[in-house]
C-alpha atoms as a PDB file:
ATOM      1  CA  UNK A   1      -4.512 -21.153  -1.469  1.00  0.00           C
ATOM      2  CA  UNK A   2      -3.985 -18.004  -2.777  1.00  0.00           C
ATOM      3  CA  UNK A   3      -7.139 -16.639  -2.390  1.00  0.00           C
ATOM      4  CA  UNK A   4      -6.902 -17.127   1.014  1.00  0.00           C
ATOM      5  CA  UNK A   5      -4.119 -14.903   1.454  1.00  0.00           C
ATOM      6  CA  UNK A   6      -5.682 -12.299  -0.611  1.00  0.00           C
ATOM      7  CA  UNK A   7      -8.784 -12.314   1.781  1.00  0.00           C
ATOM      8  CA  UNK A   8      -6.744 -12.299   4.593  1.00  0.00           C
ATOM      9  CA  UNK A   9      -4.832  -9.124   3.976  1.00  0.00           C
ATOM     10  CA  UNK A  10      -7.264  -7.429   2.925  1.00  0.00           C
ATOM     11  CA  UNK A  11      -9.406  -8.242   6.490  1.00  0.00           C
ATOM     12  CA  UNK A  12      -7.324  -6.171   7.581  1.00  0.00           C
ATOM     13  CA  UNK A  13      -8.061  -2.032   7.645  1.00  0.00           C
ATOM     14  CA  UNK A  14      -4.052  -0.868   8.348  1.00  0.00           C
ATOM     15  CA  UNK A  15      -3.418  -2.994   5.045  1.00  0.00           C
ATOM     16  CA  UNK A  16      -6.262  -1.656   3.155  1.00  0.00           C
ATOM     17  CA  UNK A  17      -5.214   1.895   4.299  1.00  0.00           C
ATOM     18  CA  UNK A  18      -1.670   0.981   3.168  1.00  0.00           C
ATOM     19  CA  UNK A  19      -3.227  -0.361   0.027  1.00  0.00           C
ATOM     20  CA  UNK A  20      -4.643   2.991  -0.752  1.00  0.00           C
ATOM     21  CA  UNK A  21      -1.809   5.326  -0.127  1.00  0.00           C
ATOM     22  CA  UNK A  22       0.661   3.123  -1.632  1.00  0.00           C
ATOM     23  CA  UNK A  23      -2.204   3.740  -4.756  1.00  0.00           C
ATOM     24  CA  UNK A  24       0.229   6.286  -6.314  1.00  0.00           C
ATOM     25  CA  UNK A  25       3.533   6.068  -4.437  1.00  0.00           C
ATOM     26  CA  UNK A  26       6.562   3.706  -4.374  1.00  0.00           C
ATOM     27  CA  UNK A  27       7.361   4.337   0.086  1.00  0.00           C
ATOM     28  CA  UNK A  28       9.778   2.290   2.050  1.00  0.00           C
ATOM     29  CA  UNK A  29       8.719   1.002   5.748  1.00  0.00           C
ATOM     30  CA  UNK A  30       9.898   4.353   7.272  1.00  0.00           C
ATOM     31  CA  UNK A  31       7.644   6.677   5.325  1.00  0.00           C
ATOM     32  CA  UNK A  32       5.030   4.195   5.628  1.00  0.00           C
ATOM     33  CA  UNK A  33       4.831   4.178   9.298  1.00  0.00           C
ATOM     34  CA  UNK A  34       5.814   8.058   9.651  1.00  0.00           C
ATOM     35  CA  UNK A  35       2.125   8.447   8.018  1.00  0.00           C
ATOM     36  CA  UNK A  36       0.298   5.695   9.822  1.00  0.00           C
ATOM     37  CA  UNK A  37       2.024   6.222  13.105  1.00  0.00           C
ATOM     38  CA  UNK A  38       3.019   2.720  13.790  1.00  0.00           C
ATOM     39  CA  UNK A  39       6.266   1.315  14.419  1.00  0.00           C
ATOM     40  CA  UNK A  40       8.767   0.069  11.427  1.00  0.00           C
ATOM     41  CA  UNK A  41       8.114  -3.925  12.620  1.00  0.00           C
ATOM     42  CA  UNK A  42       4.539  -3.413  12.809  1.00  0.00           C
ATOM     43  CA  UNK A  43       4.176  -1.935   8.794  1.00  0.00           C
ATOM     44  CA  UNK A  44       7.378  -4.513   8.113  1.00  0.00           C
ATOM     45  CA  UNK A  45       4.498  -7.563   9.426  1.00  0.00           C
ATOM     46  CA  UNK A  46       1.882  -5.932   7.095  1.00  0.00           C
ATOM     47  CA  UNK A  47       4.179  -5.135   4.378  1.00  0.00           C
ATOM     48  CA  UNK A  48       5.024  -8.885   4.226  1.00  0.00           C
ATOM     49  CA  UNK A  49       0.997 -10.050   4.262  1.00  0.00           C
ATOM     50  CA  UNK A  50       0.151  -8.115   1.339  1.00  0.00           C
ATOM     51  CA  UNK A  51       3.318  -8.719  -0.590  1.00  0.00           C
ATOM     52  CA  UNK A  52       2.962 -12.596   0.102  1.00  0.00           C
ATOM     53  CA  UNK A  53      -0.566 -12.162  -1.321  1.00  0.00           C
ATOM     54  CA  UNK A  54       0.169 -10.348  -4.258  1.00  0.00           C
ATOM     55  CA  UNK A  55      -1.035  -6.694  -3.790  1.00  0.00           C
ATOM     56  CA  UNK A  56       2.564  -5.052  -3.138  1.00  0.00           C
ATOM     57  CA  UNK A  57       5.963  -5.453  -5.147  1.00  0.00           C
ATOM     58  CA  UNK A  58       9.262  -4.757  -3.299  1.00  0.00           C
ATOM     59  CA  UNK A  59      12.698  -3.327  -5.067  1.00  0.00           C
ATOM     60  CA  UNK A  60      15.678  -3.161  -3.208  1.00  0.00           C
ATOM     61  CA  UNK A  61      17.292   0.429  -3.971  1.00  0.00           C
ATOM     62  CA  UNK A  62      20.458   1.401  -2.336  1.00  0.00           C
ATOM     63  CA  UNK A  63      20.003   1.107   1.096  1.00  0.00           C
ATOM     64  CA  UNK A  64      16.011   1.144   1.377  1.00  0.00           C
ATOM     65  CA  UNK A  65      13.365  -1.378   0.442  1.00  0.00           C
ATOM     66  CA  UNK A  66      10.679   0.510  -1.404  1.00  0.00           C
ATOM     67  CA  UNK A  67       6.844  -0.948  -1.949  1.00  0.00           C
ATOM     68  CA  UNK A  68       4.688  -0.591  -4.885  1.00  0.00           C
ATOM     69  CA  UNK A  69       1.128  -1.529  -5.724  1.00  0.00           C
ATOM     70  CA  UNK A  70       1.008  -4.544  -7.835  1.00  0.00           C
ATOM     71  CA  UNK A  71      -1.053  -3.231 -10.801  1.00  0.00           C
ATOM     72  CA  UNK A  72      -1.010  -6.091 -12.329  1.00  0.00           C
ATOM     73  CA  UNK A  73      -3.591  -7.747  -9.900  1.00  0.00           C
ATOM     74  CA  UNK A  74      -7.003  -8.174 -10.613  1.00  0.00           C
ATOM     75  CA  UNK A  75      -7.420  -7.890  -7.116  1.00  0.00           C
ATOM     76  CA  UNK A  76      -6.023  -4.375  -6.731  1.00  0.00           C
ATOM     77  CA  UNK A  77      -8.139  -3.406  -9.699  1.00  0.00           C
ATOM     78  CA  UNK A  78     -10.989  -3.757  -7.636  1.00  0.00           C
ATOM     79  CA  UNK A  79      -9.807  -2.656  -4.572  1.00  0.00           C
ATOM     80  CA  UNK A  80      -8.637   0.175  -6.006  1.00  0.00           C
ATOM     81  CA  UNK A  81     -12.279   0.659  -7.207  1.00  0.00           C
ATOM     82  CA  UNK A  82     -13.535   0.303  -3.895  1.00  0.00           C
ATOM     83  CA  UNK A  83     -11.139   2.405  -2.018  1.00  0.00           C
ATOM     84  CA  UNK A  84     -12.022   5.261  -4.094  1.00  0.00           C
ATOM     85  CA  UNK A  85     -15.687   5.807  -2.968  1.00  0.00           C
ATOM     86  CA  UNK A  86     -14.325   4.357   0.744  1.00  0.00           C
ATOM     87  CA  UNK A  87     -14.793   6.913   3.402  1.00  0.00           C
ATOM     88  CA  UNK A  88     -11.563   5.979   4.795  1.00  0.00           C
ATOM     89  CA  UNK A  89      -9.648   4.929   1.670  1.00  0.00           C
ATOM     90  CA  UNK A  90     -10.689   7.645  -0.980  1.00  0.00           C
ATOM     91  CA  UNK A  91      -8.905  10.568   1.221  1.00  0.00           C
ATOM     92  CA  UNK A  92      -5.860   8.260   0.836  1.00  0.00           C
ATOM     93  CA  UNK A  93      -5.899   7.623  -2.127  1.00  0.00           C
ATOM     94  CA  UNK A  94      -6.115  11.667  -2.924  1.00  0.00           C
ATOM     95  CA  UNK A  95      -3.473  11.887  -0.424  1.00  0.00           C
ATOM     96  CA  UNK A  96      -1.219  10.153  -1.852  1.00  0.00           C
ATOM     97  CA  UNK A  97      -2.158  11.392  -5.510  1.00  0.00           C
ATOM     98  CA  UNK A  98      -1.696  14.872  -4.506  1.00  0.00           C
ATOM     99  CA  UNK A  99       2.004  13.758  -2.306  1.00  0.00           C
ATOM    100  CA  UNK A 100       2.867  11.586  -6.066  1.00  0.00           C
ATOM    101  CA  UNK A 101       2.642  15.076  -7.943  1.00  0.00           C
ATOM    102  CA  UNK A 102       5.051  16.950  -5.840  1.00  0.00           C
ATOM    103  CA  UNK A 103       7.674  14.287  -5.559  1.00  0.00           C
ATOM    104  CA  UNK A 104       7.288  14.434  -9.434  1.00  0.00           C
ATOM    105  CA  UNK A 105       7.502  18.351  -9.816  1.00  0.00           C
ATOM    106  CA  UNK A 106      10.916  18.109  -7.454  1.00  0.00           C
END
């Protein structure tokens, strides 16, 4: 059920910590686990949860695999919600705002 898989990536606090940075950024494994300190495979495993539930989008571009927030989930509506007044997700979030703006000005 689908539902299912939504619940069980977001039991999960790396995923809801990717969920939040990834808030404002497209970021391929490699950037992802530079900032979270974990190894490629590890983000790779929690990559595929949330994209087999629905919360990330992935686009092939050249040679890198770059993740996006599904906005078009309900889901990450209200996660996003939640995230924002989330001690841990809310600096995130305005991390990766803030990181969004200067890719944008370069």
């Amino acid at each position: 059920m689908e539902l299912d898989r939504v619940f069980e990536a977001l039991a999960s606090r790396p995923r809801r910590q990717i969920l939040a940075y990834l808030s404002e950024l497209e970021l391929s494994t490699s950037e992802l686990a530079t900032r979270f300190e974990m190894s490629a495979p590890a983000i790779s495993r929690h990559l595929s949860i949330l994209e087999n539930a629905g919360l990330v989008t992935s686009e092939r571009k050249g040679q890198f695999v770059l993740y996006k927030l599904n906005a078009d989930s309900l889901v990450n509506t209200l996660t996003g919600y939640a995230l924002e007044v989330c001690p841990v997700g809310g600096p995130l979030k305005r991390e990766s705002r803030t990181l969004s703006k200067k890719k944008k000005a370069t």
